[in-house]
Protein backbone atom coordinates (compact mmCIF):
# COMPACT_ATOMS: atom_id res chain seq x y z
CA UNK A 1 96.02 75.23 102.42
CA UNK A 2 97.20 76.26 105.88
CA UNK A 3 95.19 76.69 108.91
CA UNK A 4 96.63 78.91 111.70
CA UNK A 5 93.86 80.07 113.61
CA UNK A 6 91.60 78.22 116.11
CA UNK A 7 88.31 80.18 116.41
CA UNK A 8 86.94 79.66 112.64
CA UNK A 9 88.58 78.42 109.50
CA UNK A 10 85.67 80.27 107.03
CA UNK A 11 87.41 83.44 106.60
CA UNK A 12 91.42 82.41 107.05
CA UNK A 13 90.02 80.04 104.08
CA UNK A 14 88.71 82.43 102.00
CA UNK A 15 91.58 84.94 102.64
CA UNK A 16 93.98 82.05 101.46
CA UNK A 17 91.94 81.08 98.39
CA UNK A 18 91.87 84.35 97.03
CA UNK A 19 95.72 84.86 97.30
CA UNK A 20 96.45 82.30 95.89
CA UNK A 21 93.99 82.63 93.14
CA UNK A 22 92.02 80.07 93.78
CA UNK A 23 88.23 79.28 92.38
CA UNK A 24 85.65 79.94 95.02
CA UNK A 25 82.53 78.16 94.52
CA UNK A 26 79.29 78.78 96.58
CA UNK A 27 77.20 75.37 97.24
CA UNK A 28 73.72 75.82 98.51
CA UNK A 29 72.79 73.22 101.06
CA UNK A 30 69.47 72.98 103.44
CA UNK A 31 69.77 72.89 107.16
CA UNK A 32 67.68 71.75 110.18
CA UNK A 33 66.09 74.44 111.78
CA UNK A 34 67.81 76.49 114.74
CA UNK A 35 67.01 74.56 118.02
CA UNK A 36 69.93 76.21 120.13
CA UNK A 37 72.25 79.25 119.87
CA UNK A 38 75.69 78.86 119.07
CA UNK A 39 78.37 77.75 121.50
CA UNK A 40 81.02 79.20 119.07
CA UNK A 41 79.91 82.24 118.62
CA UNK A 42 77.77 84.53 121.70
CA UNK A 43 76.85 87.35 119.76
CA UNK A 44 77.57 89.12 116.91
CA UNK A 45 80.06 91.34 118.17
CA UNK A 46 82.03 88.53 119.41
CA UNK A 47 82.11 87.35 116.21
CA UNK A 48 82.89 90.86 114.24
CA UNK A 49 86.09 91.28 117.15
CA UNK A 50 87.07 88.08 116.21
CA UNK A 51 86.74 88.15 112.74
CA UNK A 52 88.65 91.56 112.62
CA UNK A 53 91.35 89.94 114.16
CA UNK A 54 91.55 87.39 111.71
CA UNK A 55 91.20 90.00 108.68
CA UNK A 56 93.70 92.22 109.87
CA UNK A 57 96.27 89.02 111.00
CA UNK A 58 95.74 87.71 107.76
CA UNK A 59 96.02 90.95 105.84
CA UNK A 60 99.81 91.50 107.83
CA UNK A 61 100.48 87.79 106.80
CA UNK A 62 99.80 88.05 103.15
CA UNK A 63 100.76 91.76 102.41
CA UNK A 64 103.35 92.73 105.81
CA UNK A 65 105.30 95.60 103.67
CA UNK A 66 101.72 97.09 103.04
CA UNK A 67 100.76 97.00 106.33
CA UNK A 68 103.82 97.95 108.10
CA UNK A 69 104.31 100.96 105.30
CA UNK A 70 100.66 102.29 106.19
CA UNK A 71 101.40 102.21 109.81
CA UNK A 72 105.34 103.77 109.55
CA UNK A 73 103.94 106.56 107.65
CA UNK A 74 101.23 107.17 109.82
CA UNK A 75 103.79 107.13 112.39
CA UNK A 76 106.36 109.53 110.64
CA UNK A 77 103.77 112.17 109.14
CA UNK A 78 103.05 113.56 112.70
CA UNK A 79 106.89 113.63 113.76
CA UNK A 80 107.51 115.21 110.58
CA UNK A 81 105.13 117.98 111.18
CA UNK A 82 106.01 118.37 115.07
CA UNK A 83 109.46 118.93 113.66
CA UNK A 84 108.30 121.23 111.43
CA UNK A 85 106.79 123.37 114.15
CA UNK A 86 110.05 123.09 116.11
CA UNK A 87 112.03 124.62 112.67
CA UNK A 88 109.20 127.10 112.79
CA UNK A 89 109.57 128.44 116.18
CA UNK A 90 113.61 128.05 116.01
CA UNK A 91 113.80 130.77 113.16
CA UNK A 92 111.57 133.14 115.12
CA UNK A 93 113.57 132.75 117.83
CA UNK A 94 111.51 130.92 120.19
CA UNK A 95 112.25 127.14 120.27
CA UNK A 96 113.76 127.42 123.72
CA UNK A 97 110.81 125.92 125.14
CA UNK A 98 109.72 124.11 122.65
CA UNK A 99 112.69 121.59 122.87
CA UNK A 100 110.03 118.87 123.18
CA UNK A 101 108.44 119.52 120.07
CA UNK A 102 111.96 118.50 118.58
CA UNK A 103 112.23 115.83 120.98
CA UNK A 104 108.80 114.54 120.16
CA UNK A 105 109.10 114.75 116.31
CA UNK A 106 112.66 112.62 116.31
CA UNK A 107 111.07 110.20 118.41
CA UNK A 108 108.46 109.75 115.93
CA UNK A 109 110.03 109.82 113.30
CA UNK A 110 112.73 107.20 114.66
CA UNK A 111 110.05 104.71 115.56
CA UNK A 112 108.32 104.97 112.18
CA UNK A 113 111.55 103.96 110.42
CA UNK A 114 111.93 100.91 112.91
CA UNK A 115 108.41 99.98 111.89
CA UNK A 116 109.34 100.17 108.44
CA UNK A 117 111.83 98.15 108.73
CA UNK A 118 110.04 95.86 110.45
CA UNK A 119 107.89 95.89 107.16
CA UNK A 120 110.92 94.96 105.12
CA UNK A 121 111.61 91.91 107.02
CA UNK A 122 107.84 90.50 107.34
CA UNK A 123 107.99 90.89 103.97
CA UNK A 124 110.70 88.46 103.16
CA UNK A 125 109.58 86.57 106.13
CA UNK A 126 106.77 85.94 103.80
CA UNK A 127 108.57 85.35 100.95
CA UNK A 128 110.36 82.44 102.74
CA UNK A 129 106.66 81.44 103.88
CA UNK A 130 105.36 81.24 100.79
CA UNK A 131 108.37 78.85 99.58
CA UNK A 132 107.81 76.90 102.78
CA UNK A 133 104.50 76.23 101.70
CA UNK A 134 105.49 75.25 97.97
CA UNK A 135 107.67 72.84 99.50
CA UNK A 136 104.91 71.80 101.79
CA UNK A 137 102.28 71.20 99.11
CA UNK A 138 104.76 69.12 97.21
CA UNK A 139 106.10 67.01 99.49
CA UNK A 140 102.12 66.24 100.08
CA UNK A 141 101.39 65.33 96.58
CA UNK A 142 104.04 63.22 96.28
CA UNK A 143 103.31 61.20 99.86
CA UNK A 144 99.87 61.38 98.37
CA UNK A 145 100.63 59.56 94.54
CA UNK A 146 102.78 56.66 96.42
């Protein structure tokens, strides 16, 4: 597996694992008690912003089309419906000055199909990545059996 991130590997670990269907196993082990709060992590807010960051990189890493679908059509819904209201107010006569509802609705409907496609090329972005680490994994085994 491949580490990318430099504030904890716990989660980018078991994000990996469980794309790649990997067996997680759970090992109890005993500790010394606490004698000093943690340098890594201040509090647990810290911690949650962080590990948000990581879930939601991670998330865009593994599943980008997914991702960058949710957030086109949440992009394109509300420029459809602002153009709706422009259509609306055009056949009653009154989209004059309302030119910025049709404005506003091409605009977002424009940047949610960029987004898309932005979706369509993480995606085979991935694809590539996940050959890239096939080739990776090999070329360690076989360094590894010489």
């Amino acid at each position: 597996m491949n580490i990318f991130t430099d504030y904890t590997y716990t989660i980018e670990t078991i994000i990996q694992a469980g794309k790649k269907k990997l067996k997680i196993v759970s090992i109890p082990i005993k500790t010394h008690p606490k004698k000093r709060d943690s340098r890594l992590i201040k509090n647990l807010w810290a911690y949650l912003k962080a590990s948000t960051a990581t879930i939601l990189r991670f998330f865009a890493i593994y599943e980008p089309l997914k991702v960058f679908g949710y957030i086109a059509i949440a992009t394109i819904l509300p420029g459809i419906l602002i153009f709706i209201r422009f259509i609306y107010l055009y056949s009653r006569g009154d989209a004059g000055a309302h030119i910025q509802s049709l404005i506003f609705g091409v605009l977002f409907v424009l940047v949610g199909v960029q987004i898309g496609m932005l979706g369509i090329i993480a995606d085979l972005i991935a694809i590539n990545r996940k050959k890239y680490e096939n080739i990776l994994y090999r070329i360690k085994k076989m360094e590894l059996t010489k």
